[in-house]
N, C-alpha and C. Protein backbone atom coordinates (compact mmCIF):
# COMPACT_ATOMS: atom_id res chain seq x y z
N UNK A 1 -161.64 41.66 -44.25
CA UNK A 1 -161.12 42.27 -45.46
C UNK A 1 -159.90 41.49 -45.90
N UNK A 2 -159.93 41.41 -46.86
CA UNK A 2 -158.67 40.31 -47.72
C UNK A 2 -157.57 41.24 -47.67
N UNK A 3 -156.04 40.15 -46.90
CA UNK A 3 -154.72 41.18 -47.22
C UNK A 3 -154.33 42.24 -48.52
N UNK A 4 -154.67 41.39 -49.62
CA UNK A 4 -154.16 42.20 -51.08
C UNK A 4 -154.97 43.37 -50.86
N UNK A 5 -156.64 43.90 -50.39
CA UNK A 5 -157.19 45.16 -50.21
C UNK A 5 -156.80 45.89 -49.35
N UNK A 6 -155.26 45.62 -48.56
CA UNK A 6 -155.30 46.42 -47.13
C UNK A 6 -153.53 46.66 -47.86
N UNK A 7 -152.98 45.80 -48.83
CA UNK A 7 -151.41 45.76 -49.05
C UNK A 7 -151.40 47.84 -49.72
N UNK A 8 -150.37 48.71 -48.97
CA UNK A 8 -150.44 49.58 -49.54
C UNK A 8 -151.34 50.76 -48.80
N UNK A 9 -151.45 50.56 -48.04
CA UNK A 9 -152.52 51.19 -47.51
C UNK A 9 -152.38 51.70 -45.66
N UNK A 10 -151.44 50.15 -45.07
CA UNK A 10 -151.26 50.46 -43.69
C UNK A 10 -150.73 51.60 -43.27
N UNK A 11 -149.88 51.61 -44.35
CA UNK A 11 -148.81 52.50 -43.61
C UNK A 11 -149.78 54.47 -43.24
N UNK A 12 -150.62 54.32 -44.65
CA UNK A 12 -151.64 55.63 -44.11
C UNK A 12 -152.46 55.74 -42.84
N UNK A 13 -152.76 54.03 -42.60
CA UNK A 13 -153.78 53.91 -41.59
C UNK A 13 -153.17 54.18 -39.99
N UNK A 14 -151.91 53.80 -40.15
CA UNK A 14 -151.56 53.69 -39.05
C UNK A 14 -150.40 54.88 -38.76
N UNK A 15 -150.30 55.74 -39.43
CA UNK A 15 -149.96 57.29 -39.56
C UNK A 15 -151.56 58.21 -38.80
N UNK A 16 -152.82 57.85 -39.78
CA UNK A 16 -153.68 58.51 -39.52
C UNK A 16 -153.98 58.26 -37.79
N UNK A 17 -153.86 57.14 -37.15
CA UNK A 17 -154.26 56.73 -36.09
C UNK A 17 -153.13 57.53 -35.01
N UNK A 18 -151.97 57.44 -35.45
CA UNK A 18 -151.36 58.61 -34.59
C UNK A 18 -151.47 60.01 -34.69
N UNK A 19 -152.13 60.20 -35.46
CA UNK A 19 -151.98 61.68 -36.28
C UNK A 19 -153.06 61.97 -34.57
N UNK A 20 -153.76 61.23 -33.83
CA UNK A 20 -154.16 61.73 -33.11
C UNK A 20 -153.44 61.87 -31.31
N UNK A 21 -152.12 61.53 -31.58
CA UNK A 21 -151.26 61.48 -30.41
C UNK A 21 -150.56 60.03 -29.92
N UNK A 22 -149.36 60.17 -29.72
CA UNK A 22 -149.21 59.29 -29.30
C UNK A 22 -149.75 57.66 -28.40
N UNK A 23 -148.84 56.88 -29.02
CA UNK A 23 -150.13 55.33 -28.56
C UNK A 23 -149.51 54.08 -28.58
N UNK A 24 -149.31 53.47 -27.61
CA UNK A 24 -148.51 52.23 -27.72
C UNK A 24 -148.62 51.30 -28.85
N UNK A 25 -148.78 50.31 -28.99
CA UNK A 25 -149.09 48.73 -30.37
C UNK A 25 -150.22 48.28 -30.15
N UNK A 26 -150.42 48.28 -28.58
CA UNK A 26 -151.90 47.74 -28.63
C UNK A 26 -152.88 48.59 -28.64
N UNK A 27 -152.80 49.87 -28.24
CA UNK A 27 -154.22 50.62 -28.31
C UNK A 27 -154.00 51.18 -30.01
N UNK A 28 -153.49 50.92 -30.74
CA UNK A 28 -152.91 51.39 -31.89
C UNK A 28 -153.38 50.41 -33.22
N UNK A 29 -153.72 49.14 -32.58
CA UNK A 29 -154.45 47.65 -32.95
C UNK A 29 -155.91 48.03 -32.57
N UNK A 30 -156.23 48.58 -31.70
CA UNK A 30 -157.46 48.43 -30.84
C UNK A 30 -158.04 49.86 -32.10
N UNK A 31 -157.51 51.13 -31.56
CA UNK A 31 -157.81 51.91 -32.84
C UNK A 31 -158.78 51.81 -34.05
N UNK A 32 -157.66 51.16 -34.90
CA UNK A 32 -157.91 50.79 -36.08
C UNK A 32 -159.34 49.55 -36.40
N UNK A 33 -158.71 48.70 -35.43
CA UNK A 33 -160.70 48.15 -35.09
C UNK A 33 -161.38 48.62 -34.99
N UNK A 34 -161.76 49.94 -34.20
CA UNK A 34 -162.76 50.57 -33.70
C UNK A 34 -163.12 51.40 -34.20
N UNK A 35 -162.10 52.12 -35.30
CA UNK A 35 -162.43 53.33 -36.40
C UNK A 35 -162.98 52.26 -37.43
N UNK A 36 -162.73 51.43 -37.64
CA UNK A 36 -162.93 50.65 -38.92
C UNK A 36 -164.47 49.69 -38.56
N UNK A 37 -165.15 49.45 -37.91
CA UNK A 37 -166.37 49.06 -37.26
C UNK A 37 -165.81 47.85 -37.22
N UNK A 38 -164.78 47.23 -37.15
CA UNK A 38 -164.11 45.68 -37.20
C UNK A 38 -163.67 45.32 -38.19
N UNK A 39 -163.96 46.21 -39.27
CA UNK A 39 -163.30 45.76 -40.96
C UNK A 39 -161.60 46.01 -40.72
N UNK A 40 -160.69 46.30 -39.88
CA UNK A 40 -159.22 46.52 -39.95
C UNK A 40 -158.78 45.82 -38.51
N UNK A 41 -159.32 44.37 -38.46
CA UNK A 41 -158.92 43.63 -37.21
C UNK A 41 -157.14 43.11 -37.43
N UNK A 42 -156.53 43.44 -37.17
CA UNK A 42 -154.95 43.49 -37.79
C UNK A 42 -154.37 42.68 -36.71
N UNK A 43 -153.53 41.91 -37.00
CA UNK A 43 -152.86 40.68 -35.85
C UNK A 43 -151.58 41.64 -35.75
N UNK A 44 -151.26 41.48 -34.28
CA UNK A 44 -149.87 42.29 -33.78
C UNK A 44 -148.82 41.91 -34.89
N UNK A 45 -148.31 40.71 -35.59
CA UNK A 45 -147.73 40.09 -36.58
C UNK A 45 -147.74 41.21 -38.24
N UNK A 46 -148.77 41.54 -37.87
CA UNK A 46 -148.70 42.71 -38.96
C UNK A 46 -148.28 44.12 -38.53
N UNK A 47 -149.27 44.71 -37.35
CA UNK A 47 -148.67 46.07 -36.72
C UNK A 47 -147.44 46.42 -36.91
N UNK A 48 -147.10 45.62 -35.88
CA UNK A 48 -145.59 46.03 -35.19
C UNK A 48 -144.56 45.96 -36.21
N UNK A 49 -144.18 45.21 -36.96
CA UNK A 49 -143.50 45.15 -38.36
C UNK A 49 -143.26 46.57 -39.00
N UNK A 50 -144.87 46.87 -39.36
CA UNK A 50 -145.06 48.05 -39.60
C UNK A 50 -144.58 49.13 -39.19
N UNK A 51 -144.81 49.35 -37.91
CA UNK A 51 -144.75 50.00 -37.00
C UNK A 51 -143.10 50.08 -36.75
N UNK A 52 -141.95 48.93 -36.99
CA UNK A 52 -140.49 49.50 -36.66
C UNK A 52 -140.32 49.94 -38.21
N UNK A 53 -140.83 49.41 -38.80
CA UNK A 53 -140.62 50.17 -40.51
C UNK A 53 -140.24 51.55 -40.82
N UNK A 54 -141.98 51.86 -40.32
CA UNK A 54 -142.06 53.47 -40.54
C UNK A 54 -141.15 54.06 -39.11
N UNK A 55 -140.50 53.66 -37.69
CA UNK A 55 -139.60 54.19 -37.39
C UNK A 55 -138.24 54.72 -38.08
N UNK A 56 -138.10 52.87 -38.88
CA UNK A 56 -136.77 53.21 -39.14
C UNK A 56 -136.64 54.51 -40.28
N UNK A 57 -138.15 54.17 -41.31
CA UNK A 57 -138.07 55.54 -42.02
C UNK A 57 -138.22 56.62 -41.76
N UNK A 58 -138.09 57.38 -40.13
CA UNK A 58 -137.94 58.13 -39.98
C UNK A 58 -139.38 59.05 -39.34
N UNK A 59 -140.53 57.89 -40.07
CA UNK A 59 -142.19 59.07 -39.61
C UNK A 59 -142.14 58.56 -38.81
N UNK A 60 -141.93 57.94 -37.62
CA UNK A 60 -142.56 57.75 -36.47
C UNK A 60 -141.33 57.76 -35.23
N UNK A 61 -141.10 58.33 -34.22
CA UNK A 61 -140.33 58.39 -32.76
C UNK A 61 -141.23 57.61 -32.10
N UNK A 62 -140.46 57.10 -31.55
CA UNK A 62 -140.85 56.02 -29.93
C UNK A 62 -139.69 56.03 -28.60
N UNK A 63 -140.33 55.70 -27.36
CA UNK A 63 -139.82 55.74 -26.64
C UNK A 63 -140.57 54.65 -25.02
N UNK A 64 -139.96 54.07 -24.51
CA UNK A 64 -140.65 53.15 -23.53
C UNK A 64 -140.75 53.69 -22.46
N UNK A 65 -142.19 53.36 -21.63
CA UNK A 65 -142.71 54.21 -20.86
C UNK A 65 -143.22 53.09 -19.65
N UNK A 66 -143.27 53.35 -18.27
CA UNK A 66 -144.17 52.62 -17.71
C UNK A 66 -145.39 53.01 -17.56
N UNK A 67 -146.35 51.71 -17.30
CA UNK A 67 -147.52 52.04 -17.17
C UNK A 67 -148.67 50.76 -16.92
N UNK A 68 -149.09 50.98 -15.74
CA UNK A 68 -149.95 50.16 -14.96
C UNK A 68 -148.19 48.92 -14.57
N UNK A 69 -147.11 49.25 -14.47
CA UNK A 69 -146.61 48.45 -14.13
C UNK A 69 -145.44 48.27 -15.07
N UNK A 70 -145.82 47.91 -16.43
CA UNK A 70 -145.84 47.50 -17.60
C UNK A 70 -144.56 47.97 -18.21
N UNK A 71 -143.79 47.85 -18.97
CA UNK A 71 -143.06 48.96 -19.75
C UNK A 71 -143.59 48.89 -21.34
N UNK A 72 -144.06 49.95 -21.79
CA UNK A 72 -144.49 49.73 -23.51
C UNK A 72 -143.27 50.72 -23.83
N UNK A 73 -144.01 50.61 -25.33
CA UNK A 73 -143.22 51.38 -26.40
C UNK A 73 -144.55 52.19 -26.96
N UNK A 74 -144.22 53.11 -26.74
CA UNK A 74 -144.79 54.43 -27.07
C UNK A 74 -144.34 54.63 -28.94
N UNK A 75 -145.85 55.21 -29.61
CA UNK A 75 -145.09 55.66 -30.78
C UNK A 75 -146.09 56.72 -30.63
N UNK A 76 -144.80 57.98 -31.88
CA UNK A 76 -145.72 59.04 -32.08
C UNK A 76 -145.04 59.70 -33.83
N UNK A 77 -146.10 60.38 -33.97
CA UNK A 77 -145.71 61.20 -35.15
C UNK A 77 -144.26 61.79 -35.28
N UNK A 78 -143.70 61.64 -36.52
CA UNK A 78 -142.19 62.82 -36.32
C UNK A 78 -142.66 63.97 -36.97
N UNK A 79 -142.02 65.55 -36.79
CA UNK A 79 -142.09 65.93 -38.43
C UNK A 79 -142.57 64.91 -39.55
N UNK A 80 -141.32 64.64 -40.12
CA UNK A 80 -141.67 63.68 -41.41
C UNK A 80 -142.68 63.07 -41.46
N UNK A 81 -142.80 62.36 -40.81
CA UNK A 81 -144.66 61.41 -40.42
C UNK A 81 -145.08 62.04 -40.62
N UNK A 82 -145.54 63.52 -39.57
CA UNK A 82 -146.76 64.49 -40.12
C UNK A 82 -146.80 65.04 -41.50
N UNK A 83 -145.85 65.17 -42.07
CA UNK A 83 -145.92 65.76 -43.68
C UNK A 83 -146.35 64.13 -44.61
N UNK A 84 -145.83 63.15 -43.95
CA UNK A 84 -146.46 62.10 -45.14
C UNK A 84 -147.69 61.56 -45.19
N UNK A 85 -148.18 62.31 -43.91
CA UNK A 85 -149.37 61.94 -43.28
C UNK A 85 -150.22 63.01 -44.19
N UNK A 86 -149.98 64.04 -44.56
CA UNK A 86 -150.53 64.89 -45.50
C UNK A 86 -150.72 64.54 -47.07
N UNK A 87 -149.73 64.05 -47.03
CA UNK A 87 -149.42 63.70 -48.44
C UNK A 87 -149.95 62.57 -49.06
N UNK A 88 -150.14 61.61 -48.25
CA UNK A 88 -150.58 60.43 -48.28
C UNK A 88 -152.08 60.30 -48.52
N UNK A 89 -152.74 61.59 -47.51
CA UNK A 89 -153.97 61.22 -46.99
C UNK A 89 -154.54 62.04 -48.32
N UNK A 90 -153.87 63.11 -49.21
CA UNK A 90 -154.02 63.88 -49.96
C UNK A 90 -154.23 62.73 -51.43
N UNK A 91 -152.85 62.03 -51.82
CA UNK A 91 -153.25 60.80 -52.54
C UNK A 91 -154.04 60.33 -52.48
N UNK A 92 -155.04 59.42 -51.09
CA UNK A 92 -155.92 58.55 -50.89
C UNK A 92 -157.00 59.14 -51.56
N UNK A 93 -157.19 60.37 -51.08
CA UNK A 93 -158.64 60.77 -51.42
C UNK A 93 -158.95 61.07 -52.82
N UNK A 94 -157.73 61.29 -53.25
CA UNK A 94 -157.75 61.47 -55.38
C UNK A 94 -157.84 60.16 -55.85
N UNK A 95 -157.14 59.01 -55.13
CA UNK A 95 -157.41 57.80 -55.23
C UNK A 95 -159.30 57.41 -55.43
N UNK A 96 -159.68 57.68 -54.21
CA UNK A 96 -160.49 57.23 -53.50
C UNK A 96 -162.19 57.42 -54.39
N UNK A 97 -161.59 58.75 -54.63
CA UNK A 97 -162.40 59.89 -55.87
C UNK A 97 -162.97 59.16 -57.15
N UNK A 98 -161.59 58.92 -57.83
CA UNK A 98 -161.67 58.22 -58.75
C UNK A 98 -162.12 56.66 -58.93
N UNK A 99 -161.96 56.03 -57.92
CA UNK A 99 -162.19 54.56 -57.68
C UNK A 99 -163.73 54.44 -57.72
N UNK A 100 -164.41 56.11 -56.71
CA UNK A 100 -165.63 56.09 -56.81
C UNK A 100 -166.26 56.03 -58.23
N UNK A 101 -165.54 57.32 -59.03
CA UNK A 101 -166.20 57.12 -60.38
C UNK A 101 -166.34 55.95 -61.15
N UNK A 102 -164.91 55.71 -60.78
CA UNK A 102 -165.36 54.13 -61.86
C UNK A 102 -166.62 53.38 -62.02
N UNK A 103 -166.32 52.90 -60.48
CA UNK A 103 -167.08 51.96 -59.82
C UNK A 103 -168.41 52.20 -60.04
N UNK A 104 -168.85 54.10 -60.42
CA UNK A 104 -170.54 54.61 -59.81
C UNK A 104 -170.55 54.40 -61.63
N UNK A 105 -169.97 54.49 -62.56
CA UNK A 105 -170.40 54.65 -63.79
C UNK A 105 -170.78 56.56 -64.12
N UNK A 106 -169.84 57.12 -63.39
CA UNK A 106 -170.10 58.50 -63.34
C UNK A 106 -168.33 59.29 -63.84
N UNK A 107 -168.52 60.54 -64.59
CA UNK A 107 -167.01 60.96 -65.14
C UNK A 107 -166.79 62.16 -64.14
């Protein structure tokens, strides 16, 4: 999928992907591949960016954890996240609606 079809859009995707619990960067990459049948193969170079973004704005808490050894960074929903996660996903689909009509030749 071409960047300009995905610009605008991560920040829902990768809200929705926690919306199911907390998840480090890489299973959070892995995710979004796997919900997406391979159409949202996203290079860590994009994630994580993302991913301190929406910290610093506040939707997302993190915290580093060990595991298998390892230390990650854990992210999860805040409040705020969960309400923009509503809001967002509420847009998409009026979006999504309409994009259909166009596109089907239907009002």
């Amino acid at each position: 999928m071409r960047g300009e079809t995905l610009k605008g859009h991560l920040d829902l995707l990768l809200l929705a992907v926690l919306a199911g619990g907390p998840a480090h960067g890489y299973a959070i990459i892995t995710a979004l591949k796997d919900r997406s049948s391979g159409v949202f193969d996203l290079p860590e170079g994009t994630i994580y960016p993302a991913l301190h973004r929406l910290e610093r704005a506040g939707l997302l808490d993190s915290h580093w954890a060990l595991a298998a050894g390892r230390s990650r960074r854990i992210y999860e929903l805040s409040p705020a996240g969960r309400e923009a996660l509503r809001t967002q996903r509420d847009d998409w689909q009026r979006f999504a609606r309409a994009i259909h009509a166009v596109v089907q030749g239907s009002a």
